[in-house]
N, C-alpha and C. Protein backbone atom coordinates (compact mmCIF):
# COMPACT_ATOMS: atom_id res chain seq x y z
N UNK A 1 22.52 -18.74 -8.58
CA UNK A 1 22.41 -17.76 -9.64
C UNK A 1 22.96 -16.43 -9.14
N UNK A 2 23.80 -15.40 -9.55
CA UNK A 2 24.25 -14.02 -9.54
C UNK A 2 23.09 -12.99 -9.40
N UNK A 3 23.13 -12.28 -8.74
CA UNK A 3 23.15 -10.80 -8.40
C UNK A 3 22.70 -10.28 -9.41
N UNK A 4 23.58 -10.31 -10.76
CA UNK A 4 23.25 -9.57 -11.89
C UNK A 4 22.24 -10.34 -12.99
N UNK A 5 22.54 -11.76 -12.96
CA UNK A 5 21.61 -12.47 -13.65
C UNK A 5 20.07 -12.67 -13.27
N UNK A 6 19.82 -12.11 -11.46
CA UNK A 6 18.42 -12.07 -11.27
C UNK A 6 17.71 -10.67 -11.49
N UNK A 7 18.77 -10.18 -11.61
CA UNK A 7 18.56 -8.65 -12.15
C UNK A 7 17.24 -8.80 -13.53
N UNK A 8 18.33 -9.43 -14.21
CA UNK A 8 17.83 -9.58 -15.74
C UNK A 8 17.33 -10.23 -16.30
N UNK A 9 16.85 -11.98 -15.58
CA UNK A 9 15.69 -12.71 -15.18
C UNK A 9 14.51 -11.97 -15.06
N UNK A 10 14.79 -11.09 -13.82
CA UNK A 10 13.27 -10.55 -13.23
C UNK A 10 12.71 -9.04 -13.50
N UNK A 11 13.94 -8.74 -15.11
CA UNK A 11 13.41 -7.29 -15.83
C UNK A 11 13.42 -6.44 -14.51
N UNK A 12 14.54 -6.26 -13.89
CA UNK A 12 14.84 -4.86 -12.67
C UNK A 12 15.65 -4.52 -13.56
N UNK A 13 15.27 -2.90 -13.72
CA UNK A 13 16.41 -2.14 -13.85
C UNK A 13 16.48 -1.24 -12.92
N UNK A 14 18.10 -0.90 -12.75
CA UNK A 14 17.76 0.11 -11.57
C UNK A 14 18.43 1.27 -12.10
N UNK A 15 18.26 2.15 -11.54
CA UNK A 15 18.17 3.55 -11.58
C UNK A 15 19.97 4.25 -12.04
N UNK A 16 19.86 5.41 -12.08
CA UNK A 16 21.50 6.29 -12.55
C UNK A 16 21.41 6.47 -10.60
N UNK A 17 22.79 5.66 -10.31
CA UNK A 17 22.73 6.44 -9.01
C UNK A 17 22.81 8.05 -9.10
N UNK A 18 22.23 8.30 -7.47
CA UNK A 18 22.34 9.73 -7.24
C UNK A 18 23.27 10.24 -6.64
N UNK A 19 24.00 12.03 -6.80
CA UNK A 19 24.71 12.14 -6.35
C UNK A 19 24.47 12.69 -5.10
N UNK A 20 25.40 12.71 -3.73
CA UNK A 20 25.64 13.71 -2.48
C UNK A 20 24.42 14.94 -2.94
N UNK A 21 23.80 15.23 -1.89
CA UNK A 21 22.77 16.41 -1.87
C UNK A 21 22.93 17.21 -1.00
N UNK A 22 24.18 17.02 0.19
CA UNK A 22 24.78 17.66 0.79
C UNK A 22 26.56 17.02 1.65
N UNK A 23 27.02 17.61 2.23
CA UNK A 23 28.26 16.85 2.89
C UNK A 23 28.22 16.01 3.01
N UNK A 24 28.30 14.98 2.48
CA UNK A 24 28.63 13.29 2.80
C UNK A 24 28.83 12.76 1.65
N UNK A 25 29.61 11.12 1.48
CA UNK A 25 29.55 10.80 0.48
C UNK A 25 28.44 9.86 0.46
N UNK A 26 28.22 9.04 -0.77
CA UNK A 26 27.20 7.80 -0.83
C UNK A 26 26.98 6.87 -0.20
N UNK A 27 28.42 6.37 -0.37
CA UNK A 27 29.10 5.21 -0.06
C UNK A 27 30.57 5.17 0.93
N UNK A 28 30.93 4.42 1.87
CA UNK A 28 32.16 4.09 2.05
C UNK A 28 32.27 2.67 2.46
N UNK A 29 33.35 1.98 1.98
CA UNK A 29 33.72 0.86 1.53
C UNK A 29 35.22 1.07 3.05
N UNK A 30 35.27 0.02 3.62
CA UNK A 30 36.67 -0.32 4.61
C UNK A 30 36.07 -1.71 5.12
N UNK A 31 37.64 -2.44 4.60
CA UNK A 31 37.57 -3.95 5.02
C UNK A 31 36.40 -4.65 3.93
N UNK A 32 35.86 -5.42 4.24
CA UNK A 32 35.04 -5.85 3.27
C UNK A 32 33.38 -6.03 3.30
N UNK A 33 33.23 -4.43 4.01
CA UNK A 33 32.24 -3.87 4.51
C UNK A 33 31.99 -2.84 3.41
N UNK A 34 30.62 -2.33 2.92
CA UNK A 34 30.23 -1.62 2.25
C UNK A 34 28.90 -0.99 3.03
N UNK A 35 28.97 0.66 3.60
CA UNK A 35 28.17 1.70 4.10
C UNK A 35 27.04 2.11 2.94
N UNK A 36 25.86 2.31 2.45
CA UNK A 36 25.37 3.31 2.14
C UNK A 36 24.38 4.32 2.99
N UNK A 37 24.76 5.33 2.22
CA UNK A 37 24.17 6.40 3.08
C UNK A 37 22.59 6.43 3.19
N UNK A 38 22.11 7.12 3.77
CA UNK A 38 20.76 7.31 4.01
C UNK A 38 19.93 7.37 2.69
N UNK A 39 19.10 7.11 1.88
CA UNK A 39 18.52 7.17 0.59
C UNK A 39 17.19 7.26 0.99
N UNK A 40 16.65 8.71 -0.07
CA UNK A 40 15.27 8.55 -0.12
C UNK A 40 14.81 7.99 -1.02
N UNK A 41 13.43 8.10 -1.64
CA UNK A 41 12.54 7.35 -2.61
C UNK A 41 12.47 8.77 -3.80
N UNK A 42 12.69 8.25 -5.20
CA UNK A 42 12.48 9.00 -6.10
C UNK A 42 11.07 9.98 -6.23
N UNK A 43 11.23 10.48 -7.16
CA UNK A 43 10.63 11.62 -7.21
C UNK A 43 9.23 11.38 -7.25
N UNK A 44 8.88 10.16 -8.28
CA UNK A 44 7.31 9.67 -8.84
C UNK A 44 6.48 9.58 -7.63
N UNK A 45 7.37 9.09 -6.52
CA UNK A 45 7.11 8.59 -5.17
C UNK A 45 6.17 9.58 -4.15
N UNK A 46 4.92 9.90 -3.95
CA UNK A 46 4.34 11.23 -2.80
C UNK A 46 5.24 11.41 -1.72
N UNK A 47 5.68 12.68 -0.97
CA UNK A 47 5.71 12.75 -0.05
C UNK A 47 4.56 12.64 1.26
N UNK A 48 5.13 12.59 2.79
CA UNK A 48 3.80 13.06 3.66
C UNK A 48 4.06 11.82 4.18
N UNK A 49 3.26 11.38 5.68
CA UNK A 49 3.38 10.80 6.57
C UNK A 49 2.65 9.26 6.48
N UNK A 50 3.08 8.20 6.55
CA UNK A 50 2.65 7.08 6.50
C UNK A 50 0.75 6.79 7.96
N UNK A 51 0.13 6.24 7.24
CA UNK A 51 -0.52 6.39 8.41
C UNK A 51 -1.70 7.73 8.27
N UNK A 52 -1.50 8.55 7.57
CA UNK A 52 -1.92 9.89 7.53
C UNK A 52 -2.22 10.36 5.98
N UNK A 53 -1.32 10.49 5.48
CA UNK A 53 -1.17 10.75 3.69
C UNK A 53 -0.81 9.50 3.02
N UNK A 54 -0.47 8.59 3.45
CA UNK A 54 -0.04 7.52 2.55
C UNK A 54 -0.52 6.43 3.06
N UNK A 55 -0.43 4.99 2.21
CA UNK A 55 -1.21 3.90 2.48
C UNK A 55 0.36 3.16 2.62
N UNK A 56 -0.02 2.07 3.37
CA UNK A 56 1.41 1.11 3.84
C UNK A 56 1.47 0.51 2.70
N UNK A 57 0.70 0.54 1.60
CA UNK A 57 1.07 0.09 0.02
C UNK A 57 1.95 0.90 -0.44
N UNK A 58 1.42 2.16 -0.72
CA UNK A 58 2.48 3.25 -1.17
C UNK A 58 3.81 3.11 -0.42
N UNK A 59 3.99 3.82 0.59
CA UNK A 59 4.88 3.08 1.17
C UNK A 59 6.31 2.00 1.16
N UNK A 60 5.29 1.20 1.18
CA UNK A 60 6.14 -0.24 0.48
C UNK A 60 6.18 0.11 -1.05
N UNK A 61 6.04 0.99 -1.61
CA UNK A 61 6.52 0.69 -3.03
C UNK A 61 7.17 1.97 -3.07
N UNK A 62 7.83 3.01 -1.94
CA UNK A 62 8.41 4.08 -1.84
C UNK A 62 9.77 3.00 -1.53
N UNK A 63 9.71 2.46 -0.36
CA UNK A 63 10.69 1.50 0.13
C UNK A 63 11.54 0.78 -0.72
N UNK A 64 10.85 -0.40 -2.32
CA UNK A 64 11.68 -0.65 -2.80
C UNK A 64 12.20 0.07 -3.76
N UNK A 65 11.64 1.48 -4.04
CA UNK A 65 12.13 2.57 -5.35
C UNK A 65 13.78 2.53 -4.42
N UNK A 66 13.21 2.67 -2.69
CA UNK A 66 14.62 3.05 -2.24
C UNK A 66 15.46 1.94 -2.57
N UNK A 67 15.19 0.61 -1.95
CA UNK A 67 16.01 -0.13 -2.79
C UNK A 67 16.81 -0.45 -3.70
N UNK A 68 16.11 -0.03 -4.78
CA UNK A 68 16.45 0.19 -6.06
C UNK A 68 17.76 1.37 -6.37
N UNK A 69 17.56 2.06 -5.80
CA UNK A 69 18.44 3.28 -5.87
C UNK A 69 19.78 2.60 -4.58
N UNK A 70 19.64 1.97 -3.42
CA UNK A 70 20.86 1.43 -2.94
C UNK A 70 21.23 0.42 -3.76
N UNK A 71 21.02 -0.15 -4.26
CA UNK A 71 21.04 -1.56 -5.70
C UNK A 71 22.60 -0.22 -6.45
N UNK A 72 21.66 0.45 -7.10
CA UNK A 72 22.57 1.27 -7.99
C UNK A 72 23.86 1.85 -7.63
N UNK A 73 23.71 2.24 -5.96
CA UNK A 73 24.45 2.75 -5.64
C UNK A 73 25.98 1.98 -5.54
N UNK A 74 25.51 0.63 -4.31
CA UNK A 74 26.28 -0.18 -4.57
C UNK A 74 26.97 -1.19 -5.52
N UNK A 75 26.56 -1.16 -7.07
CA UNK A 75 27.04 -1.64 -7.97
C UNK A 75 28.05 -0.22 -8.79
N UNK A 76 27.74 0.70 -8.40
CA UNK A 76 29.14 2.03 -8.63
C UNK A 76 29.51 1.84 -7.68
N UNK A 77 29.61 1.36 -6.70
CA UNK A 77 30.81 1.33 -5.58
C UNK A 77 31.64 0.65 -6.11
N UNK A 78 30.90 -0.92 -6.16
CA UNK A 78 31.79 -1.74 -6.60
C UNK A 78 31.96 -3.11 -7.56
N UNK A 79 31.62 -2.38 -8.70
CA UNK A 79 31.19 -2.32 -9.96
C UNK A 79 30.17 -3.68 -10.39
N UNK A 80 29.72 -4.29 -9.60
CA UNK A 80 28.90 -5.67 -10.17
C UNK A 80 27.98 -5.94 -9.00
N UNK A 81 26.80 -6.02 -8.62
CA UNK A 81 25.83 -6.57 -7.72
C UNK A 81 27.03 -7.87 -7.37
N UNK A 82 27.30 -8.87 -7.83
CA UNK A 82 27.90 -9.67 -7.61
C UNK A 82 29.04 -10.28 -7.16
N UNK A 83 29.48 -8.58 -6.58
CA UNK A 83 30.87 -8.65 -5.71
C UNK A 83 30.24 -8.59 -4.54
N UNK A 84 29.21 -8.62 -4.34
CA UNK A 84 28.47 -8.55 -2.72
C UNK A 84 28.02 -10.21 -2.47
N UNK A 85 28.86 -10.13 -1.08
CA UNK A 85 28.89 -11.82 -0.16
C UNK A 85 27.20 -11.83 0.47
N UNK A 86 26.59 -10.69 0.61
CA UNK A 86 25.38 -10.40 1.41
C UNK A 86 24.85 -9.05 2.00
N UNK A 87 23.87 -8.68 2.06
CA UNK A 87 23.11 -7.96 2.49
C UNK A 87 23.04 -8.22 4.34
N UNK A 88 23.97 -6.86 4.96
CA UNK A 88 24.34 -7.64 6.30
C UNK A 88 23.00 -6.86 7.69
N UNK A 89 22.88 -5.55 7.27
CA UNK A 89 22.13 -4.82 7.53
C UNK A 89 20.91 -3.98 7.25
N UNK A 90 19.53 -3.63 6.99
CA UNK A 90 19.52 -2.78 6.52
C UNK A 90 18.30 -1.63 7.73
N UNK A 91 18.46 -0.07 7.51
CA UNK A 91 17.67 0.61 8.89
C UNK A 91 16.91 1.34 7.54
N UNK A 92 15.55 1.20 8.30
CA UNK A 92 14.56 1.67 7.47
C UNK A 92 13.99 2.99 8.59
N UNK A 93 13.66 4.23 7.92
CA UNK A 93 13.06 5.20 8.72
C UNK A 93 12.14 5.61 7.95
N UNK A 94 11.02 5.44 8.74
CA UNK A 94 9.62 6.13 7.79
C UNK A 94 8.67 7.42 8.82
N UNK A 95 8.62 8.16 8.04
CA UNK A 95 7.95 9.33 8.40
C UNK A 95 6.38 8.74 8.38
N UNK A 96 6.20 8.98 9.59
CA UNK A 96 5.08 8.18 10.77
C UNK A 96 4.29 9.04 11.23
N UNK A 97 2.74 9.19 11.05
CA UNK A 97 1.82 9.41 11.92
C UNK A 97 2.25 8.70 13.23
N UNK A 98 1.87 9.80 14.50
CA UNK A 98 1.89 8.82 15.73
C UNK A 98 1.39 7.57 15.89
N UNK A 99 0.40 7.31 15.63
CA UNK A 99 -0.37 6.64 15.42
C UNK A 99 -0.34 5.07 14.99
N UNK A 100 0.49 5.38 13.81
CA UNK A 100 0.66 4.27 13.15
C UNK A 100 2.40 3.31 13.26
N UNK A 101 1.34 1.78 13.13
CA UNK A 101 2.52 1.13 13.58
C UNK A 101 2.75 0.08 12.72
N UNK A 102 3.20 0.38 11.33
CA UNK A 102 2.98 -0.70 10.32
C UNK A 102 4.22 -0.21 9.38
N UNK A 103 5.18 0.08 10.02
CA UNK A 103 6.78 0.51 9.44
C UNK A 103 7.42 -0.77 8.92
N UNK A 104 7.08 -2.14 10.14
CA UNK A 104 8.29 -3.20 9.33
C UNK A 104 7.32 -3.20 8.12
N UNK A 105 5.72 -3.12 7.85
CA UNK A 105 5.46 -3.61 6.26
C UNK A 105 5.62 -2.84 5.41
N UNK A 106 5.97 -1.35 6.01
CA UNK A 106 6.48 -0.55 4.89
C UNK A 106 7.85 -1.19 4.17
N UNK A 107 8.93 -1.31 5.06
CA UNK A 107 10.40 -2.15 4.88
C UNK A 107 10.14 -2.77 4.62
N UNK A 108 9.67 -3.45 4.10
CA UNK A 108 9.15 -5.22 3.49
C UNK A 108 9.16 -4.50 1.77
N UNK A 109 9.61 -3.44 1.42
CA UNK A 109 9.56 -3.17 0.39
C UNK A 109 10.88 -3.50 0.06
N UNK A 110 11.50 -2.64 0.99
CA UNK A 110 13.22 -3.06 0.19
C UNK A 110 13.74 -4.15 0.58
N UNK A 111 13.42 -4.91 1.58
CA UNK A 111 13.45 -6.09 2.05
C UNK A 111 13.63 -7.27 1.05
N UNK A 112 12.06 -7.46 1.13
CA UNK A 112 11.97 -8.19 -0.25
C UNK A 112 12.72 -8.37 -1.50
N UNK A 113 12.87 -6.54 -2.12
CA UNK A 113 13.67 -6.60 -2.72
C UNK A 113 15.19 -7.27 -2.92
N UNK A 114 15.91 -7.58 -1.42
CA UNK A 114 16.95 -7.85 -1.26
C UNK A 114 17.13 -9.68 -1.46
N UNK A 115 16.08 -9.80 -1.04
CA UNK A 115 16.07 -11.27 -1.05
C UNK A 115 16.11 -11.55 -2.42
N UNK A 116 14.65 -10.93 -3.32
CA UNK A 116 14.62 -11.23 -4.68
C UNK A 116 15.77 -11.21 -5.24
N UNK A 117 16.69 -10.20 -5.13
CA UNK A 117 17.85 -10.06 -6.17
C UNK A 117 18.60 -11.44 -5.95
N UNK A 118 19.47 -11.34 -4.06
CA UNK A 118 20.73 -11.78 -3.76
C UNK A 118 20.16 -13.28 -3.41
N UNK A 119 18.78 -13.53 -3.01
CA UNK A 119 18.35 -14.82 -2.75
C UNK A 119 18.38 -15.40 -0.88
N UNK A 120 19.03 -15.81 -0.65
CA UNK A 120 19.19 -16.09 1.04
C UNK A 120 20.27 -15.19 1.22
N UNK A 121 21.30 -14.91 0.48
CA UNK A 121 22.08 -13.62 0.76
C UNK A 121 21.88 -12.68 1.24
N UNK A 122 20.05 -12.12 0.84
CA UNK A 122 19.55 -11.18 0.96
C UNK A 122 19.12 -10.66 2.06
N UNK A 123 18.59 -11.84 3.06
CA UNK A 123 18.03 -11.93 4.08
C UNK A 123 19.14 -10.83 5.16
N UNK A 124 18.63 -10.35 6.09
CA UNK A 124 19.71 -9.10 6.76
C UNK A 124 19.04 -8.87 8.00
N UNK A 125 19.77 -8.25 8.81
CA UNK A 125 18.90 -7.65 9.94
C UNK A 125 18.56 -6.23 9.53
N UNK A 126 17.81 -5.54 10.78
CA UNK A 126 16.67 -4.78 10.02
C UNK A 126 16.25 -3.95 11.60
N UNK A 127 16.19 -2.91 11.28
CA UNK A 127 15.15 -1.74 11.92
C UNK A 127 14.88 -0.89 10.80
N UNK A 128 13.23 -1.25 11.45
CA UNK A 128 12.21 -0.17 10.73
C UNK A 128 11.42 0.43 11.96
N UNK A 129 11.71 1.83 12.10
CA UNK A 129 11.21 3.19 13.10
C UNK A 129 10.93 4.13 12.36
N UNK A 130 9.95 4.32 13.11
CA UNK A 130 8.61 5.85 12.65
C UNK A 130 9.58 6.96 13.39
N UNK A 131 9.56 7.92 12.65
CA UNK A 131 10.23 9.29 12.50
C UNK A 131 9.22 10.72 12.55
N UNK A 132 9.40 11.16 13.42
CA UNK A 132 8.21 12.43 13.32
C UNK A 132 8.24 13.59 11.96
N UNK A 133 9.73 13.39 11.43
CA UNK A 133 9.77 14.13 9.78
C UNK A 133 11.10 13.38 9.19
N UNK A 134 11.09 13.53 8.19
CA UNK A 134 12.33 13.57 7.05
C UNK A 134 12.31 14.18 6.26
N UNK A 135 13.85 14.49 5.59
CA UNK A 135 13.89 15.51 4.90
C UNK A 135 12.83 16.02 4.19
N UNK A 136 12.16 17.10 3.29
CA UNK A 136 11.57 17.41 2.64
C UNK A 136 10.07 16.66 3.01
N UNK A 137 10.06 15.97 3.99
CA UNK A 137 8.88 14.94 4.26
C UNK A 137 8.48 13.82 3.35
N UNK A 138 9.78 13.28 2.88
CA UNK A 138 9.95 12.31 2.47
C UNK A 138 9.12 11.13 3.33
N UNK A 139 8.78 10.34 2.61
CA UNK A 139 8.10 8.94 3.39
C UNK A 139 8.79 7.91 3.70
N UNK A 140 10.29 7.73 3.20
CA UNK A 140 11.34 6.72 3.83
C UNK A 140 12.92 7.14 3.48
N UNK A 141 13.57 6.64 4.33
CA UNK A 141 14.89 6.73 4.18
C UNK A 141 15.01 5.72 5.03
N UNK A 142 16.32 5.13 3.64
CA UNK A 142 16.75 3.66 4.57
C UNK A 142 18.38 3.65 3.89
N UNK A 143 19.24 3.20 4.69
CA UNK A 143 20.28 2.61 5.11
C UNK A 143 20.92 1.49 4.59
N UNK A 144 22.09 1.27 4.72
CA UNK A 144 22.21 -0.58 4.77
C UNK A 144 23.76 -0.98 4.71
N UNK A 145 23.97 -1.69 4.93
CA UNK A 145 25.11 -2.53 5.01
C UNK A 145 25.51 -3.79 4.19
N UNK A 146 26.47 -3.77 3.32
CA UNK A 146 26.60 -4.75 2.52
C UNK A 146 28.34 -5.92 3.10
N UNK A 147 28.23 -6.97 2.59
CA UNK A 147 29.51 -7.60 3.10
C UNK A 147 29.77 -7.65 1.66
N UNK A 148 31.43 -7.41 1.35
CA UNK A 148 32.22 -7.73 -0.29
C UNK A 148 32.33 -9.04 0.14
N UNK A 149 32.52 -9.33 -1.16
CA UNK A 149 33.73 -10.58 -1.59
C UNK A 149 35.60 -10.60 -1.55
């Protein structure tokens, strides 16, 4: 089954990508490699430190908002979920109490997500590391790497 048809099976919609918030672009595409840039979690989403202000639930549901928003991004790259061969990478950074050490289940947000959409496609390698801040004290920013068709 497609990319776009589990989309719409499983009632995801995703988001208006966002634009550059400073020097960089979103996306870059060379060879049949697809970059996205660092993405935080929308607005609905709390800021503040995992471990401390937030529950590894929240969290994980900051993680797949991010998801959701690389979903978007990479279907304006290149115009269909379904020009993507796989999900090759993805780096999850979560703003971390010292303390706490429960980052891959935060990433298990967009994770998941990846599988749900692309299926075994989805499956990717993966770092998830605790960060002493992010921007604005955001609770995740994650990364990723896509392979075209």
């Amino acid at each position: 089954m497609s990319a776009e048809q589990n989309l719409k099976d499983k009632g995801i919609e995703l988001p208006a990508p966002v634009k550059p918030v400073a020097t960089y672009v979103r996306w870059v595409k060379t060879g049949n490699l697809l970059f996205v840039s660092g993405t935080g979690p929308s607005a609905e989403h709390p800021a503040g430190k995992l471990g401390r202000d937030l529950t590894v639930e929240q969290g994980y549901a900051a993680a797949r908002s991010v998801g959701l928003q690389i979903l978007a991004t990479v279907k304006d790259a290149v115009g269909s979920l379904d020009n993507v061969e796989r999900v090759v990478k993805v780096l999850g950074m979560v703003n971390s109490d010292p303390e706490f050490g429960d980052q891959p289940k935060v990433m298990n947000g967009c994770s998941d997500l990846m599988v749900e959409v692309f299926g075994d496609n989805g499956f990717h390698t993966r770092s998830a590391v605790g960060f002493v801040a992010l921007p604005n004290q955001i609770s995740v920013e994650i990364e990723a790497t896509f392979e075209l068709k």
